[in-house]
C-alpha atoms as a PDB file:
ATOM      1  CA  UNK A   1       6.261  10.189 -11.501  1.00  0.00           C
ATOM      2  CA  UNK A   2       9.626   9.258 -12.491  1.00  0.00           C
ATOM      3  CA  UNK A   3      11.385   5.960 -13.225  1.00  0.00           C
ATOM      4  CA  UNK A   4      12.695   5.626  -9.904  1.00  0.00           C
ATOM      5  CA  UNK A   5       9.968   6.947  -7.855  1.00  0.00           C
ATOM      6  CA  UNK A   6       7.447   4.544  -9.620  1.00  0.00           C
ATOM      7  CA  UNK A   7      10.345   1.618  -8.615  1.00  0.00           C
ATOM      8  CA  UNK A   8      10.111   2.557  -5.097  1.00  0.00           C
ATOM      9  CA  UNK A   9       6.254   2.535  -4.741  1.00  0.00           C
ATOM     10  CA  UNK A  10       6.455  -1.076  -6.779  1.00  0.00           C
ATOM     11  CA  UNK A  11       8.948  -2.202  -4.310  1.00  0.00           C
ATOM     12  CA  UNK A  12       6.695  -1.344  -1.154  1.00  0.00           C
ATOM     13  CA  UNK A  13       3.486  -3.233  -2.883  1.00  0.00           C
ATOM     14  CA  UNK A  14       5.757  -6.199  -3.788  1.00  0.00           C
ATOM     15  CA  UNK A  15       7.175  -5.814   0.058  1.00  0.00           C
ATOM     16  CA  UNK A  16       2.584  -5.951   1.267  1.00  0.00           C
ATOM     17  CA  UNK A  17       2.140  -9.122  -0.708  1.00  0.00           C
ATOM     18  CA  UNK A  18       4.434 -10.526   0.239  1.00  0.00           C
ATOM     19  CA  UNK A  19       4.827  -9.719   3.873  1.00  0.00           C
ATOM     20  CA  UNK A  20       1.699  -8.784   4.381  1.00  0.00           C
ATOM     21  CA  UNK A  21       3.013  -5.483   5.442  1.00  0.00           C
ATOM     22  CA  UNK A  22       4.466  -2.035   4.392  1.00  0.00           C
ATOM     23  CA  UNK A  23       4.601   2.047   5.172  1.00  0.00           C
ATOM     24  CA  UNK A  24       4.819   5.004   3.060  1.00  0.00           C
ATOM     25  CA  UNK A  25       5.708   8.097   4.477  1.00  0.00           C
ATOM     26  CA  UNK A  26       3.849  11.362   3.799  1.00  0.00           C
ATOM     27  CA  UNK A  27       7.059  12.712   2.962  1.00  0.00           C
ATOM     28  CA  UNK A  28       7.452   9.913   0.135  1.00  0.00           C
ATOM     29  CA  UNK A  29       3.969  10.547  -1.211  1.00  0.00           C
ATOM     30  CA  UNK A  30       4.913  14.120  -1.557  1.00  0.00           C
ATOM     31  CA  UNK A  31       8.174  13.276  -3.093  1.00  0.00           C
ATOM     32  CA  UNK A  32       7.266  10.717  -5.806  1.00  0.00           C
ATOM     33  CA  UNK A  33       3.651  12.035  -6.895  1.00  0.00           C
ATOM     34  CA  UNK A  34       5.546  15.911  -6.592  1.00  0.00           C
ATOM     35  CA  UNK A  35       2.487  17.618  -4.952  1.00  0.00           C
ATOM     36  CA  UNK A  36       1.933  20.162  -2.507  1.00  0.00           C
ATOM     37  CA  UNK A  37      -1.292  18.267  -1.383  1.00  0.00           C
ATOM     38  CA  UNK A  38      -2.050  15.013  -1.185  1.00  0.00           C
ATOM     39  CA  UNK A  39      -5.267  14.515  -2.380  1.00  0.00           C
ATOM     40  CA  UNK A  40      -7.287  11.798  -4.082  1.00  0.00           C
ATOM     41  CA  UNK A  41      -4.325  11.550  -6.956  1.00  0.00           C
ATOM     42  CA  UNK A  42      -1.855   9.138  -5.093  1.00  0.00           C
ATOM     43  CA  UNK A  43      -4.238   7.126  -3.480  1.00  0.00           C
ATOM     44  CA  UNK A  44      -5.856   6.048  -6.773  1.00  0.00           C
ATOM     45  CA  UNK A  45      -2.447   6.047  -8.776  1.00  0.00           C
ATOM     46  CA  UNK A  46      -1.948   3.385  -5.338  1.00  0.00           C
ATOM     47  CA  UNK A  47      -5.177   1.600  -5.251  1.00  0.00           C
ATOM     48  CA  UNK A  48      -4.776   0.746  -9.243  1.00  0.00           C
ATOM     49  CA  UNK A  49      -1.256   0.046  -8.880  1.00  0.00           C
ATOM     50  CA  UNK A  50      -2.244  -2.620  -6.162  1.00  0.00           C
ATOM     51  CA  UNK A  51      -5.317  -3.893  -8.336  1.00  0.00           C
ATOM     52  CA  UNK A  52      -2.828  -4.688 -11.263  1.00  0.00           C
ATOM     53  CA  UNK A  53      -0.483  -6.540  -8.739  1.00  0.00           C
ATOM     54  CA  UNK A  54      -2.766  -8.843  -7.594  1.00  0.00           C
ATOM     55  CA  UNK A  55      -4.984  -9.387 -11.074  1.00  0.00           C
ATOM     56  CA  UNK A  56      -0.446 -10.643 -12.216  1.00  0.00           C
ATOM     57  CA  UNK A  57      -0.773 -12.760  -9.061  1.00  0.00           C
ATOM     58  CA  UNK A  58      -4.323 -14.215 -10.348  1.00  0.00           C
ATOM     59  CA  UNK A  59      -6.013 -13.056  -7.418  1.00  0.00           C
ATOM     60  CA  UNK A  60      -9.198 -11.211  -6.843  1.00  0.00           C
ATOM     61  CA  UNK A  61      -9.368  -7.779  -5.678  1.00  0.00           C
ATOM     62  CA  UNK A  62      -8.886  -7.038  -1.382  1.00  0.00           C
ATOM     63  CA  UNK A  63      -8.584  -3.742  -0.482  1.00  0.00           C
ATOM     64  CA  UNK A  64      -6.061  -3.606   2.200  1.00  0.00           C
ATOM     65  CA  UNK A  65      -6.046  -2.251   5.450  1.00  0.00           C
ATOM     66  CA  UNK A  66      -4.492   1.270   6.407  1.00  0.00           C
ATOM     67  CA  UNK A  67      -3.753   2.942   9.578  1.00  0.00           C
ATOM     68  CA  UNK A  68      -2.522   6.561   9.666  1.00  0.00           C
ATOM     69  CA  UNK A  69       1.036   6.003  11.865  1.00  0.00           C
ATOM     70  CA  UNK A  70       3.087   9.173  12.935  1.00  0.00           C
ATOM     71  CA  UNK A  71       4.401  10.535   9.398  1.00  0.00           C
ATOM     72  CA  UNK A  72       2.678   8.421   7.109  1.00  0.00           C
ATOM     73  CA  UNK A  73       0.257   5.792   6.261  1.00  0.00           C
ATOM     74  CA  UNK A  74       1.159   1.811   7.297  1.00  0.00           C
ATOM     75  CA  UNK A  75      -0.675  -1.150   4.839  1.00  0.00           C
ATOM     76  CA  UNK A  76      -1.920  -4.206   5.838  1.00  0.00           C
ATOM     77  CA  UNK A  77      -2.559  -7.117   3.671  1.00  0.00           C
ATOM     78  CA  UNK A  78      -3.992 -10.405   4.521  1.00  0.00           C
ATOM     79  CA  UNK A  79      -5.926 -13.013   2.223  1.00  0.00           C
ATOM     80  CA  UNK A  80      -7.511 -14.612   5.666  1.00  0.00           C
ATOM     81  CA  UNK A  81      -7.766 -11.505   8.306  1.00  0.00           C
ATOM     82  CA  UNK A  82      -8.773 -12.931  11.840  1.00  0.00           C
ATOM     83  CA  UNK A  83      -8.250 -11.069  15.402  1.00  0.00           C
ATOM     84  CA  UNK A  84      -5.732 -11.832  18.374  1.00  0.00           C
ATOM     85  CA  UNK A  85      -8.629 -12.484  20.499  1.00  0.00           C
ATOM     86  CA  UNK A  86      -9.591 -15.160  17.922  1.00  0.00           C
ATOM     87  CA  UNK A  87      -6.191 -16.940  18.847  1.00  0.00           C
ATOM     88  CA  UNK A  88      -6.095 -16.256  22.561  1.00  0.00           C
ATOM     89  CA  UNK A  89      -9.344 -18.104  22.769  1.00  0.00           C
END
């Protein structure tokens, strides 16, 4: 991966801790990691990437949540995870 790849993917983990938020396209993932198939690769270049993020932060490892959107994958990141029907109660 090259310099400014590797800045980009930093910038979106930086953007889920914060925010608690953050998509990468497919295209992206093909771009950066320059593969014809994504495979197991990117997720754990991803998953340790995230892991060393949080261990800076002082924080113990949470996986975050993914959903598969149209054209990519969205994060979600959340130290206390609850559900809407827990606040429309």
């Amino acid at each position: 991966m090259i310099k400014r790849h590797e800045d980009q993917l930093w910038a979106r983990l930086d953007q889920l801790y914060a925010n608690g938020t953050t998509y990468i396209s497919y295209g992206e993932l093909y771009h950066w990691y320059d593969v014809q198939r994504i495979a197991k690769a990117p997720w754990r270049d991803i998953r340790a990437r995230w892991e060393q993020l949080l261990e800076e932060k002082g924080e113990k490892y949470l996986d975050p949540q993914i959903a598969e959107v149209h054209g990519g994958i969205s994060f979600f990141f959340s130290r206390k995870p609850g559900q809407l029907a827990d606040l429309a109660s």
